[in-house]
N, C-alpha and C. Protein backbone atom coordinates (compact mmCIF):
# COMPACT_ATOMS: atom_id res chain seq x y z
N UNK A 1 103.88 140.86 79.18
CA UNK A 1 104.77 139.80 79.60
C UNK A 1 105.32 139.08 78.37
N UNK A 2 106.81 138.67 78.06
CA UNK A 2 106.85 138.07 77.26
C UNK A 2 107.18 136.57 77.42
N UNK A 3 106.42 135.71 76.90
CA UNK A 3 106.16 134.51 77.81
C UNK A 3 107.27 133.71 76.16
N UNK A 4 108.17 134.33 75.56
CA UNK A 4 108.95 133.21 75.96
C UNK A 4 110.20 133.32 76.64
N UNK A 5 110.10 133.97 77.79
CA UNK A 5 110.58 134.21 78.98
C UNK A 5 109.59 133.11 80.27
N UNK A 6 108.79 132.36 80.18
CA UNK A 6 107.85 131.94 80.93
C UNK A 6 108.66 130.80 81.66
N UNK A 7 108.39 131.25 83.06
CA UNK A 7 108.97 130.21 84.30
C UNK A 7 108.12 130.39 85.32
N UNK A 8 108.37 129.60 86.29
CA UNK A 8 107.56 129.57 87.34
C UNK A 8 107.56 130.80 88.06
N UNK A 9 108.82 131.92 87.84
CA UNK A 9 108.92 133.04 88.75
C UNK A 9 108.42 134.01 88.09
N UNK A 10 108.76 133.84 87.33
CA UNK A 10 107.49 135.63 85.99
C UNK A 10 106.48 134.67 86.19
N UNK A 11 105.41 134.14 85.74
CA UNK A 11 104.48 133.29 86.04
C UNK A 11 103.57 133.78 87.57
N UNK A 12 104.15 133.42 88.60
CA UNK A 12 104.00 134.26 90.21
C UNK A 12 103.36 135.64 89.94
N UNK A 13 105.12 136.17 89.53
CA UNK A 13 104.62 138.03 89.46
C UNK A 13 103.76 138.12 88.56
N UNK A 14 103.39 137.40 87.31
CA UNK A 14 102.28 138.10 86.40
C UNK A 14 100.95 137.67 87.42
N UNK A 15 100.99 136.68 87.85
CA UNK A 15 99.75 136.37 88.75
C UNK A 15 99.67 137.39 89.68
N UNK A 16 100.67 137.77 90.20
CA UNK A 16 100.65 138.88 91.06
C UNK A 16 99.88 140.21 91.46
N UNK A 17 100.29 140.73 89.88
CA UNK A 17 100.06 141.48 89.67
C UNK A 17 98.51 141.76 88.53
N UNK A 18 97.47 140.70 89.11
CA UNK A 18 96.69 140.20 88.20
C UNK A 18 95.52 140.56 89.90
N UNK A 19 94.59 141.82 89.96
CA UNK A 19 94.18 141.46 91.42
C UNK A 19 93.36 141.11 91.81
N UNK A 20 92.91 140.34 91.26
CA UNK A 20 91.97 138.69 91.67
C UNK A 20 92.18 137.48 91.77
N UNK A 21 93.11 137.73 91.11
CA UNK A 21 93.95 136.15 91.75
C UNK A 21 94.97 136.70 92.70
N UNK A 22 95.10 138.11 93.17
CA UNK A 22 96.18 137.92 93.98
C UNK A 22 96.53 137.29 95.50
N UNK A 23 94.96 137.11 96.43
CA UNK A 23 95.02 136.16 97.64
C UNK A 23 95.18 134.84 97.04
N UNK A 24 94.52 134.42 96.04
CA UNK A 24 94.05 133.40 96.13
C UNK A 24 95.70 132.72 95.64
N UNK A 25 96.57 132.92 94.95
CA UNK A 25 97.75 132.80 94.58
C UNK A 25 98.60 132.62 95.67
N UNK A 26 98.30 133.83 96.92
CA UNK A 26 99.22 133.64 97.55
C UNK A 26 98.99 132.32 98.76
N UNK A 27 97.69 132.06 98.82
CA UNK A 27 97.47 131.05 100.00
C UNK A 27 97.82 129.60 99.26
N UNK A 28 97.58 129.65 97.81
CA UNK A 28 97.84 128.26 97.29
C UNK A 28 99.13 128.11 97.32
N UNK A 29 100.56 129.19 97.34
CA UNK A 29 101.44 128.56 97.35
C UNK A 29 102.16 128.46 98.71
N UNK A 30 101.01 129.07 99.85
CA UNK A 30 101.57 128.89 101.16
C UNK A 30 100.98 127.40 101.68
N UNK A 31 100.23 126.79 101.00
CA UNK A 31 99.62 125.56 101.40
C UNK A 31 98.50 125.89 101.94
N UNK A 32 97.86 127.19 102.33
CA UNK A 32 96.59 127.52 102.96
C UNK A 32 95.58 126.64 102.87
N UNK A 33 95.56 126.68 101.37
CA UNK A 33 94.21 125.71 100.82
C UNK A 33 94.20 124.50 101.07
N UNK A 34 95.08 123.79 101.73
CA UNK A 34 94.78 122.42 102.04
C UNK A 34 94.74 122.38 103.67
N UNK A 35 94.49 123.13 104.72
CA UNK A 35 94.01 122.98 105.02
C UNK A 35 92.51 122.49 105.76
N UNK A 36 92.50 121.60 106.40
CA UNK A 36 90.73 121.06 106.75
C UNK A 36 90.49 119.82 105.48
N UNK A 37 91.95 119.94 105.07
CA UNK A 37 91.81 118.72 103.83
C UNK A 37 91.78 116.99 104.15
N UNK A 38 91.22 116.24 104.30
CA UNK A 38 91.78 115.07 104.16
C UNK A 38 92.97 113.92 103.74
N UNK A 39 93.70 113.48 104.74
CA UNK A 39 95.00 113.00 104.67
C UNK A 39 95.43 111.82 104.99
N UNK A 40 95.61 110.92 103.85
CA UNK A 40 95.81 109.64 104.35
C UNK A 40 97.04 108.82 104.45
N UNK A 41 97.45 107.61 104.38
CA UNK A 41 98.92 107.30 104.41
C UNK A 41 99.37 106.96 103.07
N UNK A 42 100.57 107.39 102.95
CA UNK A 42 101.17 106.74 101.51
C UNK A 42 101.87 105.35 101.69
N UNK A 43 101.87 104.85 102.90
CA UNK A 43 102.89 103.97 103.31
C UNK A 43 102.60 102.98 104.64
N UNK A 44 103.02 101.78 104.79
CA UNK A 44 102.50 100.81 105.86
C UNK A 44 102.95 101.67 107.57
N UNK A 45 102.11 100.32 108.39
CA UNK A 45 102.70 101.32 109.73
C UNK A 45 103.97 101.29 110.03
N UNK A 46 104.87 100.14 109.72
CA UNK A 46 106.06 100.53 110.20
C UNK A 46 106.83 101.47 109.39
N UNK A 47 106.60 101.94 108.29
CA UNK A 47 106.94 103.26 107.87
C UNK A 47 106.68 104.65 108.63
N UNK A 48 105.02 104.53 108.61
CA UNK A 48 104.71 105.23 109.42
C UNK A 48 105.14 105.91 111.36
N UNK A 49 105.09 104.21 111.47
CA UNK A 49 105.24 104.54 113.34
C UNK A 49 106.84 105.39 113.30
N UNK A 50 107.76 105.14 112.32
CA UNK A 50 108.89 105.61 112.00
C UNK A 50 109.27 107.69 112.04
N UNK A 51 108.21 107.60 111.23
CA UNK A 51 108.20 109.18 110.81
C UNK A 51 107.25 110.21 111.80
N UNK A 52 106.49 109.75 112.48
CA UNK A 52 105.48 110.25 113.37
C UNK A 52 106.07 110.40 114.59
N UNK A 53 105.46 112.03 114.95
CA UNK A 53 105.77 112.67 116.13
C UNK A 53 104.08 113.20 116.70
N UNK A 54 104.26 112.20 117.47
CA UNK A 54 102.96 112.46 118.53
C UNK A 54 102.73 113.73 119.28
N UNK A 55 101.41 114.76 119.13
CA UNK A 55 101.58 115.87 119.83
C UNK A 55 101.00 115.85 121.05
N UNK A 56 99.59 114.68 120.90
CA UNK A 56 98.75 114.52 122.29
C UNK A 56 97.68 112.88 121.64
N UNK A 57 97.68 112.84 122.88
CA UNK A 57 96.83 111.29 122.64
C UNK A 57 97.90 110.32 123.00
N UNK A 58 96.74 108.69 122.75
CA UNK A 58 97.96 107.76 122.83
C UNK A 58 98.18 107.32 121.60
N UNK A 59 99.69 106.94 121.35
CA UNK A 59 100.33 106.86 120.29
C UNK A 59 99.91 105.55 119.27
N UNK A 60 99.18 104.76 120.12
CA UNK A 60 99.18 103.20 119.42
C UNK A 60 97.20 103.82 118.68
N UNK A 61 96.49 104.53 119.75
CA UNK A 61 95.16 104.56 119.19
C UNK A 61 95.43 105.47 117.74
N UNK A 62 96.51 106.33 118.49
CA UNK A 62 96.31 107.29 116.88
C UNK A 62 97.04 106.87 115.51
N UNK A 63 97.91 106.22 115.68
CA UNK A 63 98.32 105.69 114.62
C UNK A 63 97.56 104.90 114.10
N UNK A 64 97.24 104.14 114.61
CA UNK A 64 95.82 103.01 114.32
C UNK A 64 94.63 103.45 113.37
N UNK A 65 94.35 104.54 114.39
CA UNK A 65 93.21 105.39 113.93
C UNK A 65 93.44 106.01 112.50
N UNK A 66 94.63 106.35 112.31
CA UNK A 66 95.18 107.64 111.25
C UNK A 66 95.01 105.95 110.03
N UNK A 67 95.68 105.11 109.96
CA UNK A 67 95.93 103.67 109.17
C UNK A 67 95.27 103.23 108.98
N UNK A 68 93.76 103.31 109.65
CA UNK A 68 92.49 102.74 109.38
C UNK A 68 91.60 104.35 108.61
N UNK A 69 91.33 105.24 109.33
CA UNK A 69 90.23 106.31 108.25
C UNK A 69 90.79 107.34 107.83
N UNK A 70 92.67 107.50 108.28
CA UNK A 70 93.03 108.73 107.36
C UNK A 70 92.27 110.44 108.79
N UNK A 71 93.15 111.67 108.60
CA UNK A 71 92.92 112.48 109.44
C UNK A 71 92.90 113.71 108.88
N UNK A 72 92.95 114.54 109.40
CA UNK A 72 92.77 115.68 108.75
C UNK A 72 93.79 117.10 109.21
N UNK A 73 93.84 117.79 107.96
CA UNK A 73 95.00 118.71 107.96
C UNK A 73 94.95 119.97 108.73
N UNK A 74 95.50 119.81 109.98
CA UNK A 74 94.98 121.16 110.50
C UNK A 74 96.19 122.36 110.46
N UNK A 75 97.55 122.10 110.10
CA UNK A 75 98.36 123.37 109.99
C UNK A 75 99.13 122.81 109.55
N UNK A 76 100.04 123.80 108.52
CA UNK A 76 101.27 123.18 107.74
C UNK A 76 102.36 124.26 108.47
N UNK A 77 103.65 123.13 108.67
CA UNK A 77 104.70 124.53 109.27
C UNK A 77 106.25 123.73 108.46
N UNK A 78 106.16 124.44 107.30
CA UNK A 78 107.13 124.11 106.10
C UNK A 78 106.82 122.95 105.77
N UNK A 79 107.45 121.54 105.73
CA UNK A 79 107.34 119.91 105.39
C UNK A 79 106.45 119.35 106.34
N UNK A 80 106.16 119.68 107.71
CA UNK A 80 105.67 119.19 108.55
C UNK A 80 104.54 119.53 108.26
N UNK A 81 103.49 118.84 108.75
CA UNK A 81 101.78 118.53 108.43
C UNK A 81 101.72 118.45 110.21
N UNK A 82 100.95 118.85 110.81
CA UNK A 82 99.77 118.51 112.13
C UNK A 82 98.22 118.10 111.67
N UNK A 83 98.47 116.61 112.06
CA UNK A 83 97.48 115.89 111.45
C UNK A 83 96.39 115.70 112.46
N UNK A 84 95.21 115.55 112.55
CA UNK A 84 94.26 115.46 113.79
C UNK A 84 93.61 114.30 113.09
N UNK A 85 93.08 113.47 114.47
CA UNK A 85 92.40 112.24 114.61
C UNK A 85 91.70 112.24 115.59
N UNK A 86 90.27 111.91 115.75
CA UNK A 86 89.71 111.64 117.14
C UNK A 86 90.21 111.34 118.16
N UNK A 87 91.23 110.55 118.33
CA UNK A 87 92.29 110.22 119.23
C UNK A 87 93.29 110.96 119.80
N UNK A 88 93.54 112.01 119.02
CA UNK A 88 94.91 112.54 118.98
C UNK A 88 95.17 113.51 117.91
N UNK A 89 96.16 113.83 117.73
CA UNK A 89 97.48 115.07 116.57
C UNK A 89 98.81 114.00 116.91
N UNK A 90 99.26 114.39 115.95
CA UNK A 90 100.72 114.19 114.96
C UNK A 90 101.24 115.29 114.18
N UNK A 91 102.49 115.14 114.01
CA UNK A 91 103.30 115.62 113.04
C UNK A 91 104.07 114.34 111.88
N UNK A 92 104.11 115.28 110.98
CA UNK A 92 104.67 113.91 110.13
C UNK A 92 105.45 115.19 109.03
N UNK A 93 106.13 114.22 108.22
CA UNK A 93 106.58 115.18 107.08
C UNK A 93 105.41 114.77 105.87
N UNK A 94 105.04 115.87 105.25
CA UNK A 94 104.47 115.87 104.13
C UNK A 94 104.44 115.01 103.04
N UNK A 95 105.95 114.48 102.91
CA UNK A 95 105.62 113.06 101.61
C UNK A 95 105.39 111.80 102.66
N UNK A 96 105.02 111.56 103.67
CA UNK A 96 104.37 110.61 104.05
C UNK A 96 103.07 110.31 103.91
N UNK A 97 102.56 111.24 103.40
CA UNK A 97 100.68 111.29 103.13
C UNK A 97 100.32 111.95 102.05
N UNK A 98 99.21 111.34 101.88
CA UNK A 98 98.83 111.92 101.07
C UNK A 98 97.16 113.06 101.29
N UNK A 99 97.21 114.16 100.37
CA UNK A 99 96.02 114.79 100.97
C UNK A 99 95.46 114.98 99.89
C-alpha cells in the first residue's frame, strides 16, 4: 500500500483485505457494535419531545424515563436509533444522543 496515498477509502480496502480484521471492520462501520450500548440525551426535553417518534408505550413515561436513566440501543436503521426503555421504544435521529 502506498500510504502517501492514505484516505479513509484505501484505509477500508487495506483493512479489508487484512483477514482478521475483516468482520470486525465491517460491523464497526455498519454501527453493529453499538448495539446493546447505552444511550443518553444530548439535549433538554423540549428538544427531545421534538425529535422523538414513539414505537410503543406511553409517550410522557418514556420520555421521562429515557431523561431521567438514559436507554438502550437496540437497532440502527441509517440516522435513526430504536431506543428501548422499560416503558417503551423510540426512534430518534442519532445526533440527539449520545451512546
Amino acid at each position: 500500500m502506498d500510504f502517501t496515498r492514505l484516505n479513509a477509502d484505501n484505509f477500508k480496502r487495506w483493512i479489508k483485505n487484512q483477514d482478521e480484521f475483516d468482520t470486525t471492520l465491517e460491523n464497526n462501520l455498519a454501527g453493529n457494535n453499538l448495539i446493546g450500548a447505552s444511550v443518553e440525551t444530548k439535549f433538554g426535553r423540549k428538544k427531545i419531545v421534538q425529535h422523538i417518534i414513539i414505537e410503543n408505550g406511553n409517550s410522557t413515561k418514556v420520555i421521562k424515563e429515557f431523561l431521567e436513566n438514559g436507554g438502550t440501543l437496540k437497532q440502527i436503521n441509517g440516522d435513526e436509533y430504536l431506543i428501548e426503555v422499560s416503558s417503551g421504544a423510540f426512534m430518534i435521529n442519532k445526533r440527539y444522543v449520545i451512546v
